[in-house]
Every structure is written in structure tokens, then in C-alpha cells.
ModelCIF file with pLDDT and N, C-alpha, C, O atoms, coordinates in Angstrom:
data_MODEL
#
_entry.id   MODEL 
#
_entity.id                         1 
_entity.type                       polymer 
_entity.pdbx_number_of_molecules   1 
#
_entity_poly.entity_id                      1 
_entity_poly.type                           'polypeptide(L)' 
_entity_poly.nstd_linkage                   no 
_entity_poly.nstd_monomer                   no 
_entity_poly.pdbx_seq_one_letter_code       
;(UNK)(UNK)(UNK)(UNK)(UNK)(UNK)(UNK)(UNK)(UNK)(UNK)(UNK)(UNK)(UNK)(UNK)(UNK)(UNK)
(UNK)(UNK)(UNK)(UNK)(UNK)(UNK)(UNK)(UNK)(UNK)(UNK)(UNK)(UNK)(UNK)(UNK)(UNK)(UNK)
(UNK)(UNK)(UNK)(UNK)(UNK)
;
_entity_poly.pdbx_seq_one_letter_code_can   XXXXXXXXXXXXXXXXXXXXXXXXXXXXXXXXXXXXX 
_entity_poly.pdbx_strand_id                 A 
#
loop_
_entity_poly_seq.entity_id 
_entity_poly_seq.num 
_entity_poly_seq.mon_id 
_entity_poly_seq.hetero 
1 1  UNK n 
1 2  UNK n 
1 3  UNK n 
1 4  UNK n 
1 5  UNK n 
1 6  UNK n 
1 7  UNK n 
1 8  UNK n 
1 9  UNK n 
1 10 UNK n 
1 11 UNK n 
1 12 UNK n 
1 13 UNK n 
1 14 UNK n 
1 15 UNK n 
1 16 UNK n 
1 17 UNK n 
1 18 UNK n 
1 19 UNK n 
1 20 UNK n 
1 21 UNK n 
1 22 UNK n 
1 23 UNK n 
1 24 UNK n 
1 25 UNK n 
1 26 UNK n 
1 27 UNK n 
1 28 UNK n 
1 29 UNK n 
1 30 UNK n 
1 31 UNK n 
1 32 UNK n 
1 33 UNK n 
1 34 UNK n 
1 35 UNK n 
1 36 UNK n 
1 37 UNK n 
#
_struct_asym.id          A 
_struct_asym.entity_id   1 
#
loop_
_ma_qa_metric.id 
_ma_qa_metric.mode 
_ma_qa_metric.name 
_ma_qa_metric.software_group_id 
_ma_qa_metric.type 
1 global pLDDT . pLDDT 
2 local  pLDDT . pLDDT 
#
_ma_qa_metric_global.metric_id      1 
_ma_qa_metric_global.metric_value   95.81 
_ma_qa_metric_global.model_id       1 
_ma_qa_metric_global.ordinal_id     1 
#
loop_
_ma_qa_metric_local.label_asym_id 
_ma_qa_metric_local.label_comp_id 
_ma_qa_metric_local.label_seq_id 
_ma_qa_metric_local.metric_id 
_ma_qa_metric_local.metric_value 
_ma_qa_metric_local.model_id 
_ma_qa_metric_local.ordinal_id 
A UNK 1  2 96.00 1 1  
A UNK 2  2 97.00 1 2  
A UNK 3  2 98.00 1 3  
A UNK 4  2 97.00 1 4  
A UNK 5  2 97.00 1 5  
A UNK 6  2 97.00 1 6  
A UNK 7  2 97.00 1 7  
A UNK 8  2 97.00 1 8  
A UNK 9  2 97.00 1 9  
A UNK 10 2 96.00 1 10 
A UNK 11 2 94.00 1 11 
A UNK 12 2 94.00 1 12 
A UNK 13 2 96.00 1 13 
A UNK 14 2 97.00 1 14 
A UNK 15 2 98.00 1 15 
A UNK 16 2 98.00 1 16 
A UNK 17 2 98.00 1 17 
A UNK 18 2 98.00 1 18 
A UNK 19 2 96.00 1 19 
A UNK 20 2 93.00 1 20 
A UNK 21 2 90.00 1 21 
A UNK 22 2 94.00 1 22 
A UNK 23 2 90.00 1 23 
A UNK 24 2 89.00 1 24 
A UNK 25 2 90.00 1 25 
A UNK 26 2 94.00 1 26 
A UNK 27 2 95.00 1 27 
A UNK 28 2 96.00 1 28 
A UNK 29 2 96.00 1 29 
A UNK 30 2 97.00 1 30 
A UNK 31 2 98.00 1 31 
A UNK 32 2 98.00 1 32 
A UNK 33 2 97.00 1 33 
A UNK 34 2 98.00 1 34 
A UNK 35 2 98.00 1 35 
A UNK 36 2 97.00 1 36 
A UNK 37 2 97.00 1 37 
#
loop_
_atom_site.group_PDB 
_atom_site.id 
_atom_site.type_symbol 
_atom_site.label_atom_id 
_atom_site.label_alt_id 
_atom_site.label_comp_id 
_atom_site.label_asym_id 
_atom_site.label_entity_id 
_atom_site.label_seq_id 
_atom_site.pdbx_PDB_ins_code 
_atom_site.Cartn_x 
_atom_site.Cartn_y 
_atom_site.Cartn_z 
_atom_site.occupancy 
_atom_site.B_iso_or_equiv 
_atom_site.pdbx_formal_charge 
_atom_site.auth_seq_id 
_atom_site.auth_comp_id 
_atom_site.auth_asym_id 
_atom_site.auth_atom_id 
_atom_site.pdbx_PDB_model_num 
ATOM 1   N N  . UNK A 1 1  ? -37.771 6.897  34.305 1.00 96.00 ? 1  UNK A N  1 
ATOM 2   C CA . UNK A 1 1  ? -37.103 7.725  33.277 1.00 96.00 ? 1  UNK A CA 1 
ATOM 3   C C  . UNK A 1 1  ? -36.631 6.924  32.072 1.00 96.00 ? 1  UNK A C  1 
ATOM 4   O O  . UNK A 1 1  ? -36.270 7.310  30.961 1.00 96.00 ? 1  UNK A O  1 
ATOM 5   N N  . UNK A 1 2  ? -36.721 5.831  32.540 1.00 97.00 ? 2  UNK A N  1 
ATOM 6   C CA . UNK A 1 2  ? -35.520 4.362  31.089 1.00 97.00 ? 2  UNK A CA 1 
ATOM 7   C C  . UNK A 1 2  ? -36.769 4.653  30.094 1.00 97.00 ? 2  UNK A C  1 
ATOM 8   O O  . UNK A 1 2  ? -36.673 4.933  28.899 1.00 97.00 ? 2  UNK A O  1 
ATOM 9   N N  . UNK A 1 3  ? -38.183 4.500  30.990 1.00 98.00 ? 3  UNK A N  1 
ATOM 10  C CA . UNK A 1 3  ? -39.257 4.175  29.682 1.00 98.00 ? 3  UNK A CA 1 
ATOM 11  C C  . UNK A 1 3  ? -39.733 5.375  29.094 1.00 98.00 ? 3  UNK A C  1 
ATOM 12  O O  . UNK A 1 3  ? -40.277 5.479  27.995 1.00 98.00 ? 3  UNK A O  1 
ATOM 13  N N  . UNK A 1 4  ? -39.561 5.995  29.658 1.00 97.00 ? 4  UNK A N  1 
ATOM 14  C CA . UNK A 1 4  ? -39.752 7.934  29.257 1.00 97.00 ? 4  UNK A CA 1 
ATOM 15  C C  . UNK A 1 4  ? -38.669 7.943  27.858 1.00 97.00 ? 4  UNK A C  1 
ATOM 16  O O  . UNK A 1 4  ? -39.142 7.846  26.726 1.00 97.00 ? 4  UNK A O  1 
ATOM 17  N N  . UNK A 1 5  ? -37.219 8.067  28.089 1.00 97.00 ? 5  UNK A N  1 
ATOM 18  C CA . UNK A 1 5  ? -36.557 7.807  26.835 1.00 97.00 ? 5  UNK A CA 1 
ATOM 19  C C  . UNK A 1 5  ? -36.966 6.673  25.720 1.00 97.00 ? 5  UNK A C  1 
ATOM 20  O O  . UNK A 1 5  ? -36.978 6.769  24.493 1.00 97.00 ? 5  UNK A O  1 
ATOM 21  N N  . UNK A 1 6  ? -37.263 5.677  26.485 1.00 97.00 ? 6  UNK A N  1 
ATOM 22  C CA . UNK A 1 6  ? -37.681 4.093  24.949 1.00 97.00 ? 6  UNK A CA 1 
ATOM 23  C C  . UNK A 1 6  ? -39.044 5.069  24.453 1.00 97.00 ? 6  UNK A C  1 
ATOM 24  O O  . UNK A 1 6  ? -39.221 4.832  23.258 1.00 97.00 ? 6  UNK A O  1 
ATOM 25  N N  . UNK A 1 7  ? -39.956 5.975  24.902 1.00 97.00 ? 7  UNK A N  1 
ATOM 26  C CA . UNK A 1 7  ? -40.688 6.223  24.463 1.00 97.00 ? 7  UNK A CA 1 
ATOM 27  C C  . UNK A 1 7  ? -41.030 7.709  23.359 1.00 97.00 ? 7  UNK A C  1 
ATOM 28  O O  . UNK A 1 7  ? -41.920 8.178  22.650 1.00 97.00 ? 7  UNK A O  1 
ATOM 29  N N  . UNK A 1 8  ? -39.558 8.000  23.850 1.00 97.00 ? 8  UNK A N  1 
ATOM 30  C CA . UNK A 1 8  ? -39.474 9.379  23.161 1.00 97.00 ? 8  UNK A CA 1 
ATOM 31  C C  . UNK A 1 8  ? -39.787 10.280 23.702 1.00 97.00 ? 8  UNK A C  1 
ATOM 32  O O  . UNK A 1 8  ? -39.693 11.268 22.973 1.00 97.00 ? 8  UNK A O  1 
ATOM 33  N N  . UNK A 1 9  ? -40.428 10.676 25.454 1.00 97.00 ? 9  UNK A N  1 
ATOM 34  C CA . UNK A 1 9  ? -40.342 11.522 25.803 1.00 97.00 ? 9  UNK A CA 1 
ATOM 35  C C  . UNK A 1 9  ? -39.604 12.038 27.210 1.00 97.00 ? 9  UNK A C  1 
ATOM 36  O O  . UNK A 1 9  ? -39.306 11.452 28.251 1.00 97.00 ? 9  UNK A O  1 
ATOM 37  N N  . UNK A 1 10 ? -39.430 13.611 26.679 1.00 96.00 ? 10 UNK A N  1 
ATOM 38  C CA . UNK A 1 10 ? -38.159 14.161 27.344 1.00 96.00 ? 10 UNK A CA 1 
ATOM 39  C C  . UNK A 1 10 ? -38.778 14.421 29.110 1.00 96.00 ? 10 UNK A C  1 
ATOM 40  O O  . UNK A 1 10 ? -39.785 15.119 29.225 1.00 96.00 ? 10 UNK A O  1 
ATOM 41  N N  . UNK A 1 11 ? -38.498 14.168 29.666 1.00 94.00 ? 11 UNK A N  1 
ATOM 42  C CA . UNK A 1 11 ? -38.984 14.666 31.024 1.00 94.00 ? 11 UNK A CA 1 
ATOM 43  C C  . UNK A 1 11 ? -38.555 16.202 31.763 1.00 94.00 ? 11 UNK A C  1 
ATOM 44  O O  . UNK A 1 11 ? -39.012 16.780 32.749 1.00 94.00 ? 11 UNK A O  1 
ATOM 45  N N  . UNK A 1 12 ? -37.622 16.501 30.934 1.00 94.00 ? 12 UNK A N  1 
ATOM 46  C CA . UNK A 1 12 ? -37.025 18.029 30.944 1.00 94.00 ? 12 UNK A CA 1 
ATOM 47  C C  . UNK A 1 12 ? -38.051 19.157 30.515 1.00 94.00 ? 12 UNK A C  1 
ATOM 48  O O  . UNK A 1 12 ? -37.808 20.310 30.870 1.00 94.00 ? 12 UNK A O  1 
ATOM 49  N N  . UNK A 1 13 ? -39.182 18.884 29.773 1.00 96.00 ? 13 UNK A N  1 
ATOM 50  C CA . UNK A 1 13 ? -39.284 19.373 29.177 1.00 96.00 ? 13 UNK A CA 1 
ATOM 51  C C  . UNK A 1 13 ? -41.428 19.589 29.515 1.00 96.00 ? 13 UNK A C  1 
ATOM 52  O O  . UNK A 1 13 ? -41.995 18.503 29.640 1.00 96.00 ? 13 UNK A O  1 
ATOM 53  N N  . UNK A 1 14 ? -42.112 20.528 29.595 1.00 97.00 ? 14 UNK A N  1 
ATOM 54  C CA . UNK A 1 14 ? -43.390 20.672 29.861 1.00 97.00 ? 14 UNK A CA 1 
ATOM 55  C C  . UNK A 1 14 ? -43.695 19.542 28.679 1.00 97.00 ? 14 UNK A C  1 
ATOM 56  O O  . UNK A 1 14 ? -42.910 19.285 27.766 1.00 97.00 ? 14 UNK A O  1 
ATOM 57  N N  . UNK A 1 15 ? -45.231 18.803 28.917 1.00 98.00 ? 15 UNK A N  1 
ATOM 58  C CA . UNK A 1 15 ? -46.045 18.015 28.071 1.00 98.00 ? 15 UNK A CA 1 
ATOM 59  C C  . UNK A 1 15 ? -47.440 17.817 28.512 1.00 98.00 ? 15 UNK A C  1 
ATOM 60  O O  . UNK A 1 15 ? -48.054 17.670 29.569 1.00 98.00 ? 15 UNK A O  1 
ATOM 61  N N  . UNK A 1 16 ? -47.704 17.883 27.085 1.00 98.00 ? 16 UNK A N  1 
ATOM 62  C CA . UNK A 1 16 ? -49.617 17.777 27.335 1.00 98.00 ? 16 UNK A CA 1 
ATOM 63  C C  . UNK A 1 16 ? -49.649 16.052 26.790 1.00 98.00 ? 16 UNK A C  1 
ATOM 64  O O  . UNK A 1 16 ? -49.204 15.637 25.720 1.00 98.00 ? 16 UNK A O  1 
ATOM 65  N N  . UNK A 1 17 ? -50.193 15.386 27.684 1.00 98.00 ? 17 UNK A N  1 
ATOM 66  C CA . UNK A 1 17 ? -50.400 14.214 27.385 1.00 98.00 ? 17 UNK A CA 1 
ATOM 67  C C  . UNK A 1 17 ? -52.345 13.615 27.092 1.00 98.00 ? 17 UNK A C  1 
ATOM 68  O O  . UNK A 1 17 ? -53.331 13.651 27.828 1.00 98.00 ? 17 UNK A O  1 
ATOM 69  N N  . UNK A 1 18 ? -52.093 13.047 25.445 1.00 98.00 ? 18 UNK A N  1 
ATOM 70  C CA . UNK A 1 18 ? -53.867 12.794 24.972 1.00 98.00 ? 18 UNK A CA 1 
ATOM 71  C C  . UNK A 1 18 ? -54.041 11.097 25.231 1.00 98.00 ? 18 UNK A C  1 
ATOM 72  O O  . UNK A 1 18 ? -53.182 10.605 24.500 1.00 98.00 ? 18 UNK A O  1 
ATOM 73  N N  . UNK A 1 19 ? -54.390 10.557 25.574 1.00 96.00 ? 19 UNK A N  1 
ATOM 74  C CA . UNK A 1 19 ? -54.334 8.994  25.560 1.00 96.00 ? 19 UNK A CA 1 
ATOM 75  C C  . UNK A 1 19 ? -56.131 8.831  24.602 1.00 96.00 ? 19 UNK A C  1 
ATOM 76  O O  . UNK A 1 19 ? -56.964 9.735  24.664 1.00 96.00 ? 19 UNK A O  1 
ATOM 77  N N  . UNK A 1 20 ? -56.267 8.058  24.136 1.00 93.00 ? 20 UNK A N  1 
ATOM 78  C CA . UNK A 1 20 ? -57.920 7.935  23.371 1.00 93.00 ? 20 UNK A CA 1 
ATOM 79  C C  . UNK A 1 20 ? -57.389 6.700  22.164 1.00 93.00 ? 20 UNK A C  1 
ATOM 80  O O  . UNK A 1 20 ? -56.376 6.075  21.848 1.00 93.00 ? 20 UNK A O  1 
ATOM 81  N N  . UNK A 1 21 ? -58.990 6.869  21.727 1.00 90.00 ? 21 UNK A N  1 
ATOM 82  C CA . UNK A 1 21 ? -59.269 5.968  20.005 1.00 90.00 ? 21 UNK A CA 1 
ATOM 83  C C  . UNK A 1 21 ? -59.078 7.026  19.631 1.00 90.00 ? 21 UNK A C  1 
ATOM 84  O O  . UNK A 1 21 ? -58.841 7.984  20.368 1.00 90.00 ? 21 UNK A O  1 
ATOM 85  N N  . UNK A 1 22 ? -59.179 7.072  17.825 1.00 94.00 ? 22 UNK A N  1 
ATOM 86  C CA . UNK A 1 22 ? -59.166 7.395  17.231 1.00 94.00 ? 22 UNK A CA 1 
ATOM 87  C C  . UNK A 1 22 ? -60.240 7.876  16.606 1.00 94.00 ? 22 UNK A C  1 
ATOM 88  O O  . UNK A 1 22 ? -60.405 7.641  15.409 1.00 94.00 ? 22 UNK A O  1 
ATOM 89  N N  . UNK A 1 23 ? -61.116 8.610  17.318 1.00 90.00 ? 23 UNK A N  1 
ATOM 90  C CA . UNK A 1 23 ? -62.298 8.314  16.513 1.00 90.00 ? 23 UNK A CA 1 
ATOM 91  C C  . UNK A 1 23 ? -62.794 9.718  17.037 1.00 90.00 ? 23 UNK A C  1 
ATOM 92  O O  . UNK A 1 23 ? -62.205 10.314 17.938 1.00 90.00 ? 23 UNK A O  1 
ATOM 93  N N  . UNK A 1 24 ? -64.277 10.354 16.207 1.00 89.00 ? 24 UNK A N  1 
ATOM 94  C CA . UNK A 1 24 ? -64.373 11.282 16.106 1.00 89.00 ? 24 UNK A CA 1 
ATOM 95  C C  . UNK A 1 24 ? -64.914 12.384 17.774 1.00 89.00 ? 24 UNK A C  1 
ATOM 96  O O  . UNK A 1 24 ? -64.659 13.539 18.114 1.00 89.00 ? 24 UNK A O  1 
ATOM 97  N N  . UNK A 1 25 ? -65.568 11.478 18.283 1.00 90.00 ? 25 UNK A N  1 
ATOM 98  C CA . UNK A 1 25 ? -66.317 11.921 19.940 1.00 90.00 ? 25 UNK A CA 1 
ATOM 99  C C  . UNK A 1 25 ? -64.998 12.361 20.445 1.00 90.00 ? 25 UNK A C  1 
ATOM 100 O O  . UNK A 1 25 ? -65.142 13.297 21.231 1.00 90.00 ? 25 UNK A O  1 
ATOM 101 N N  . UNK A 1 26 ? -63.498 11.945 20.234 1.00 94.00 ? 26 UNK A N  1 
ATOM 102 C CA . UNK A 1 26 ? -62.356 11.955 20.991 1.00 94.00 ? 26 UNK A CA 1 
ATOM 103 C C  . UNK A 1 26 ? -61.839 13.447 20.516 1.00 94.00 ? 26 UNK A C  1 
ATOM 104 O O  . UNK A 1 26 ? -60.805 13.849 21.050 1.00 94.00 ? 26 UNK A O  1 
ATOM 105 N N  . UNK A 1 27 ? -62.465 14.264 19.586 1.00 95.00 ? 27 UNK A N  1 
ATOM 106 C CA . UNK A 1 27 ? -61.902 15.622 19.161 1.00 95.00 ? 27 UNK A CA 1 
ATOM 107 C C  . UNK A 1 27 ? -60.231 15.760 18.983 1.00 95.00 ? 27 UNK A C  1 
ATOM 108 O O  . UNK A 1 27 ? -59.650 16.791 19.319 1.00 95.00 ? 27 UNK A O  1 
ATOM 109 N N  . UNK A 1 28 ? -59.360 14.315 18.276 1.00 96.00 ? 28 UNK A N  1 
ATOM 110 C CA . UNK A 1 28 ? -58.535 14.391 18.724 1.00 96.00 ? 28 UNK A CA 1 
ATOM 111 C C  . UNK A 1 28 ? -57.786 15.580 17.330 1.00 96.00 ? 28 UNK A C  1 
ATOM 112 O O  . UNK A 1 28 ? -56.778 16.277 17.445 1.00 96.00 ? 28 UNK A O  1 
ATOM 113 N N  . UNK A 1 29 ? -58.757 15.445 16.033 1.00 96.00 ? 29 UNK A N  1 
ATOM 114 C CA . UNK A 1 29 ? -57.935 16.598 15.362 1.00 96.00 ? 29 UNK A CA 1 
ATOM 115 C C  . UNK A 1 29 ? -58.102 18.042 15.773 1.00 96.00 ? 29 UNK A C  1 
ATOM 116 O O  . UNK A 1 29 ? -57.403 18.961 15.346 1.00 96.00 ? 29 UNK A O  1 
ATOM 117 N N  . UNK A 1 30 ? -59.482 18.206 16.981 1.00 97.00 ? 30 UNK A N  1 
ATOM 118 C CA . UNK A 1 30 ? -59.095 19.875 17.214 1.00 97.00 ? 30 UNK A CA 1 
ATOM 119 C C  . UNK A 1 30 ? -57.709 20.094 18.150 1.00 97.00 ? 30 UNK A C  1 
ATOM 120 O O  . UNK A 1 30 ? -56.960 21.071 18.153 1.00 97.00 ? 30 UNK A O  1 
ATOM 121 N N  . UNK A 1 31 ? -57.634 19.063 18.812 1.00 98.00 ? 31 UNK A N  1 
ATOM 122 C CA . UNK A 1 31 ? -56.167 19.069 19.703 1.00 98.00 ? 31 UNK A CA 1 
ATOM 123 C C  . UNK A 1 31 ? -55.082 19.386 18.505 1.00 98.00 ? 31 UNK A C  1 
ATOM 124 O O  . UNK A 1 31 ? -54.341 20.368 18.460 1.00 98.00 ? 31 UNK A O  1 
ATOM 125 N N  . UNK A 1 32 ? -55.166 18.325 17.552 1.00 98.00 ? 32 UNK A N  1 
ATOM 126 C CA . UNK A 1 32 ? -53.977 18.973 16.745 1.00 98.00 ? 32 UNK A CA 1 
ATOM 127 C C  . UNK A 1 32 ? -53.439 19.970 16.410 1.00 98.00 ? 32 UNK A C  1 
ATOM 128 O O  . UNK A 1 32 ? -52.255 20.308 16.408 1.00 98.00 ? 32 UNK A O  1 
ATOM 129 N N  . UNK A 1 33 ? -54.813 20.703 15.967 1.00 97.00 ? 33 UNK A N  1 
ATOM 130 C CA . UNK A 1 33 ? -55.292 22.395 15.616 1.00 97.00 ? 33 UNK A CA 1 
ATOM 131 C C  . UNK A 1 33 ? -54.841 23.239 16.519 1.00 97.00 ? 33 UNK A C  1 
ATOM 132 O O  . UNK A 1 33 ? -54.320 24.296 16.163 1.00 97.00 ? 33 UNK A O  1 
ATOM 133 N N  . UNK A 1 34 ? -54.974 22.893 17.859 1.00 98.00 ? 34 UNK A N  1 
ATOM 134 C CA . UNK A 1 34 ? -54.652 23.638 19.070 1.00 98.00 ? 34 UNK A CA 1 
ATOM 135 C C  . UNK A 1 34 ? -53.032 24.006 19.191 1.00 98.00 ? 34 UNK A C  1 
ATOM 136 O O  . UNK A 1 34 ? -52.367 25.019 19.404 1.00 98.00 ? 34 UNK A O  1 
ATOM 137 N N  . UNK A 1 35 ? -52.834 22.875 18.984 1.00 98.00 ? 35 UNK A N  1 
ATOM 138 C CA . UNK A 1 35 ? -51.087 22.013 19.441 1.00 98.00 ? 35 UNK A CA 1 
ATOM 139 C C  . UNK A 1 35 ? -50.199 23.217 18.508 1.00 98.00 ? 35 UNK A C  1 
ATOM 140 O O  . UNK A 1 35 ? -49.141 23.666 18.949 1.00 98.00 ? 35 UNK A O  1 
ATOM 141 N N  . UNK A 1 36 ? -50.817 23.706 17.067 1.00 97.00 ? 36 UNK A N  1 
ATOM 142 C CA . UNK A 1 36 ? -50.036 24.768 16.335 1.00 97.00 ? 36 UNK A CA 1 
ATOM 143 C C  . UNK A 1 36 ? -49.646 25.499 16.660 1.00 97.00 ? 36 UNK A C  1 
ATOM 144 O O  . UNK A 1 36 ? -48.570 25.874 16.196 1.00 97.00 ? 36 UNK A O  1 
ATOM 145 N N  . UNK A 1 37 ? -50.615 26.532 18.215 1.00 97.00 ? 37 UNK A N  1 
ATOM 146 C CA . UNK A 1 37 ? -50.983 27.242 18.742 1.00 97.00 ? 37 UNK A CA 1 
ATOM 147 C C  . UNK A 1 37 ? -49.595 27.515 20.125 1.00 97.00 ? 37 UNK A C  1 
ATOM 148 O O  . UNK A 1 37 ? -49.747 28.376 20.991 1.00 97.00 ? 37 UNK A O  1 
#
């Protein structure tokens, strides 16, 4: 839980977690798109 807070996330709380590059095969801006949603 110590590294959950140093990291900024709440454990109280539901989360979708993306780990990847940055790069385009990783679709990581349709996730963004989604995330509005």
C-alpha cells in the first residue's frame, strides 16, 4: 500500500491498469478515447 500511495494510486478505488511503449501497435490513444467513456 506505501508504494500504491508514492505512486499515486488509490487502492480504494476500481482501476484499469495499461503498462506498454509508446508506440502505435500499443493502441494506447484509443484507450485514452475509451477512458472519456
Amino acid at each position: 500500500p506505501e508504494l500504491l500511495a508514492r505512486l499515486g494510486v488509490d487502492p480504494g478505488r476500481p482501476s484499469i491498469v495499461f503498462v506498454g511503449r509508446i508506440t502505435r501497435q500499443k493502441g494506447l490513444p484509443y484507450l485514452l478515447r475509451a477512458a472519456e467513456l
